[in-house]
Protein backbone atom coordinates (compact mmCIF):
# COMPACT_ATOMS: atom_id res chain seq x y z
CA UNK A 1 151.91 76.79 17.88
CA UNK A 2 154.56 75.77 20.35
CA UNK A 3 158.24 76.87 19.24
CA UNK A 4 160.79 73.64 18.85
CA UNK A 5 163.36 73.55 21.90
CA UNK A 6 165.88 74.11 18.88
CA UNK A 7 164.20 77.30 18.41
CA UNK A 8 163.62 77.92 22.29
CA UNK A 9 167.31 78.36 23.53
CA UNK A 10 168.75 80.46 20.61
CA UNK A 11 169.76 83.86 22.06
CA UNK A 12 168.92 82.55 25.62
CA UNK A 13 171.40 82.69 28.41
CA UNK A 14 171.42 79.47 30.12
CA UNK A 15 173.66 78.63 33.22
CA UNK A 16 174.97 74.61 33.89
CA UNK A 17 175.94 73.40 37.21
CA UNK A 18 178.05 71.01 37.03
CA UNK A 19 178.99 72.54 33.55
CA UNK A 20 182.75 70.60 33.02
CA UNK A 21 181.28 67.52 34.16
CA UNK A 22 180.98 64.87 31.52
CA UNK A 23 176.91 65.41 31.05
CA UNK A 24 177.35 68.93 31.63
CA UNK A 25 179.70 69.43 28.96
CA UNK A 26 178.13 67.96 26.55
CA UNK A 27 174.92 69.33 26.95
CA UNK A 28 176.99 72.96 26.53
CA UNK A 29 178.13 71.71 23.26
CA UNK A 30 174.94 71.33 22.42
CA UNK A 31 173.17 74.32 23.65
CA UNK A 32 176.26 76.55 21.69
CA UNK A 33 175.72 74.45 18.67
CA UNK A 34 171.77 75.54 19.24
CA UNK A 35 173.24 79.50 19.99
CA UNK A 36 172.36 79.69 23.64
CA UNK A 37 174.90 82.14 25.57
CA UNK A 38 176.22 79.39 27.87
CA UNK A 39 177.70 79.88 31.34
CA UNK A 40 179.58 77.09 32.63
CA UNK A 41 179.65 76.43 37.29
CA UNK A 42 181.93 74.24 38.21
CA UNK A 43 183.64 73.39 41.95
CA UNK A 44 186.37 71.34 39.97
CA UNK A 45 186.73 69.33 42.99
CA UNK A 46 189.20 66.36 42.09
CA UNK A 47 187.44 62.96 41.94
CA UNK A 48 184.03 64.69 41.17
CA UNK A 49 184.10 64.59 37.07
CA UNK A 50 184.52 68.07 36.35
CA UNK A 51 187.73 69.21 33.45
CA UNK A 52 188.49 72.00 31.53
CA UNK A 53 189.77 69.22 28.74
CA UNK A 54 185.72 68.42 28.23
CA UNK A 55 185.33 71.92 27.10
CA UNK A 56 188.48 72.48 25.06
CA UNK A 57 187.01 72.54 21.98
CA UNK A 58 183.95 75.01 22.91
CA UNK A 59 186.24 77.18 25.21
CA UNK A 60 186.24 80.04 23.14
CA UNK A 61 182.32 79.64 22.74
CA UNK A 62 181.14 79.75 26.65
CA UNK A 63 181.95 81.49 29.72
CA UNK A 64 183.37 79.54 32.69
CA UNK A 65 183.27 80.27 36.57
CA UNK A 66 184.86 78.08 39.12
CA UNK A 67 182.52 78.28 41.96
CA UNK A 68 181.10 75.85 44.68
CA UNK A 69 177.32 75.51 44.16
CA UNK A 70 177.23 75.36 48.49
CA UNK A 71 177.75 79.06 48.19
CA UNK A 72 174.32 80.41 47.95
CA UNK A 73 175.26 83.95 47.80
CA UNK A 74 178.01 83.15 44.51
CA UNK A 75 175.10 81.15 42.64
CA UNK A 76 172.31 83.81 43.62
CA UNK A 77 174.76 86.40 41.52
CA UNK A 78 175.58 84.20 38.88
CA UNK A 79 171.49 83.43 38.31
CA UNK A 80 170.72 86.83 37.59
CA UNK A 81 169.92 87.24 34.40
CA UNK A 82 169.79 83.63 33.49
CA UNK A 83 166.76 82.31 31.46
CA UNK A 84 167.25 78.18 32.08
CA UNK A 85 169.72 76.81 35.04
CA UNK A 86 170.61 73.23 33.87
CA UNK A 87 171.35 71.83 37.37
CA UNK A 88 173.90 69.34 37.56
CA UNK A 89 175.98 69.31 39.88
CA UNK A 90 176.16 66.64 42.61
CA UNK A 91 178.50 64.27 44.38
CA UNK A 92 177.28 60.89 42.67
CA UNK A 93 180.02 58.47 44.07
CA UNK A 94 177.80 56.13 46.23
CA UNK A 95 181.24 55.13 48.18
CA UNK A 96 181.86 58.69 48.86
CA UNK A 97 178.77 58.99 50.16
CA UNK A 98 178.88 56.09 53.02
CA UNK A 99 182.46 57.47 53.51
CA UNK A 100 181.49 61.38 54.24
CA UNK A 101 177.74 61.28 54.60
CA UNK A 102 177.86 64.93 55.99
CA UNK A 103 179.53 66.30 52.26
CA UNK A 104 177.36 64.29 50.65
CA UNK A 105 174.31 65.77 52.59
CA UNK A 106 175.64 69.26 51.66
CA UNK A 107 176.44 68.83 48.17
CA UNK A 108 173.34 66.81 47.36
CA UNK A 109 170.55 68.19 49.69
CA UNK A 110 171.43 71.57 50.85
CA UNK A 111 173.24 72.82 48.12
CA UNK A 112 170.39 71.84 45.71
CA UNK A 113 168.43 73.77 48.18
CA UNK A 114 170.42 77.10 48.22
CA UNK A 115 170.08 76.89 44.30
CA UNK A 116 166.46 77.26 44.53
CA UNK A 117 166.72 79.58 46.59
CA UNK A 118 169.22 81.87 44.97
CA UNK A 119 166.79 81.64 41.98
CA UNK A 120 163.95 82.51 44.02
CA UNK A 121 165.54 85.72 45.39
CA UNK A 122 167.89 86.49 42.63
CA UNK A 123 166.14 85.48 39.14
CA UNK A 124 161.86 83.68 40.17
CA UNK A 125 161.31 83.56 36.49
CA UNK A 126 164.31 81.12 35.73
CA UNK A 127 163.41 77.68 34.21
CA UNK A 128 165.18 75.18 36.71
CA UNK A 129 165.92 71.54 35.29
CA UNK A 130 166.88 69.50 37.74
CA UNK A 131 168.83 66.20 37.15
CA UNK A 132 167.96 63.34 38.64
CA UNK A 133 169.71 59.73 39.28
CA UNK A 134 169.59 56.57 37.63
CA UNK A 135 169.02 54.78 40.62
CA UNK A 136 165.25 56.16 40.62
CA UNK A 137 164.56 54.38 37.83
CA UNK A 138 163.43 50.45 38.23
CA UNK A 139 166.18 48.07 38.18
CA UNK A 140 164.16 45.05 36.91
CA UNK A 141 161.17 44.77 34.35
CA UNK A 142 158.11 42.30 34.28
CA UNK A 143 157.36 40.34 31.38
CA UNK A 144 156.38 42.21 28.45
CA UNK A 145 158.82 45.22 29.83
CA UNK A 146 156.48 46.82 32.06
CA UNK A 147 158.22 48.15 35.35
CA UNK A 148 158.26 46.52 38.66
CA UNK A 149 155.40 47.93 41.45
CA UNK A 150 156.56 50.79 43.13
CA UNK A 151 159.11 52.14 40.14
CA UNK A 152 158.41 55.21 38.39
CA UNK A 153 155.55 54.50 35.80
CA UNK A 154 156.46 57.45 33.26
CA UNK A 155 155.93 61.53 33.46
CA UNK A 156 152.91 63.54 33.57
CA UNK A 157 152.57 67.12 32.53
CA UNK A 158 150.24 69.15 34.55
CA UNK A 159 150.14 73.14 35.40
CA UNK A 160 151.08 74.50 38.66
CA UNK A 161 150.72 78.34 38.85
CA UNK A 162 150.25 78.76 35.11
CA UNK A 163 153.80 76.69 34.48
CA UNK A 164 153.41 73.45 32.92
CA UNK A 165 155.39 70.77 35.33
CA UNK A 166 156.94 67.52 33.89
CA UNK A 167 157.11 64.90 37.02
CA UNK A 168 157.80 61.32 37.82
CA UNK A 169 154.84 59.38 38.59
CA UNK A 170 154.63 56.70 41.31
């Protein structure tokens, strides 16, 4: 019998990138409300979402560290120990992105990267969910609301080294 996910992240400490961002703080609200043991990353860079306001009424209830998730060695410490990392953080301004390619290449490729990578070293057991973007998803339907050719048809679930994997199918 599989446990409910209600059931699932009660006593477990779980780590959000991203964590003051809008999704990320609401998510927190809802792992505390859940009783998860919820620690809060966020760069607080202005213009990228993140405030201690989105939090104000769960302050007392999770941990906060202001860190930059490019720092590999920072997020490698902070994974230890972690059961789930809810990764979230990413520079999603599209403008931004044509404007300083080279921080959005950091933020959004390498950075994601060094994550992984902190967990591999630091914590390999860690569940990793990664967020993805809306703009993967297809922006116009054929009739009877079936997705254009070439958008994501749905998820599969499939094991890969005894885990079970949920992925986007082409």
């Amino acid at each position: 019998m599989t446990e409910s996910y209600r059931e699932f992240y009660k006593g477990r400490r779980v780590m959000i990138t991203g964590g003051l961002g809008f999704i990320g703080s609401n998510l927190a609200r809802q792992l505390v409300t859940l009783g998860a043991e919820v620690l809060l990353i966020d760069s607080l860079f202005p213009d990228y979402g993140g405030n201690l306001f989105n939090i104000a009424d769960i302050s007392d209830r999770v941990r906060v560290n202001i860190a930059d998730v490019r720092m590999q060695s920072t997020i490698g410490v902070l994974a230890r120990g972690q059961d789930v990392i809810f990764n979230l953080a990413g520079q999603v301004s599209h403008i931004d992105s044509m404007r300083d390619p080279h921080t959005d290449l950091e933020i959004n490729c390498r950075a994601q990267l060094s994550i992984l990578e902190a967990c591999r070293i630091n914590n390999p057991g860690v569940r990793v969910v990664y967020a993805g973007t809306r703009q993967v998803w297809p922006t116009r339907l054929l009739a009877g609301g079936r997705a254009a050719p070439g958008a994501p048809r749905g998820h599969q679930r499939r094991e890969q080294g005894g885990r079970r994997v949920l992925s986007s199918s082409l």
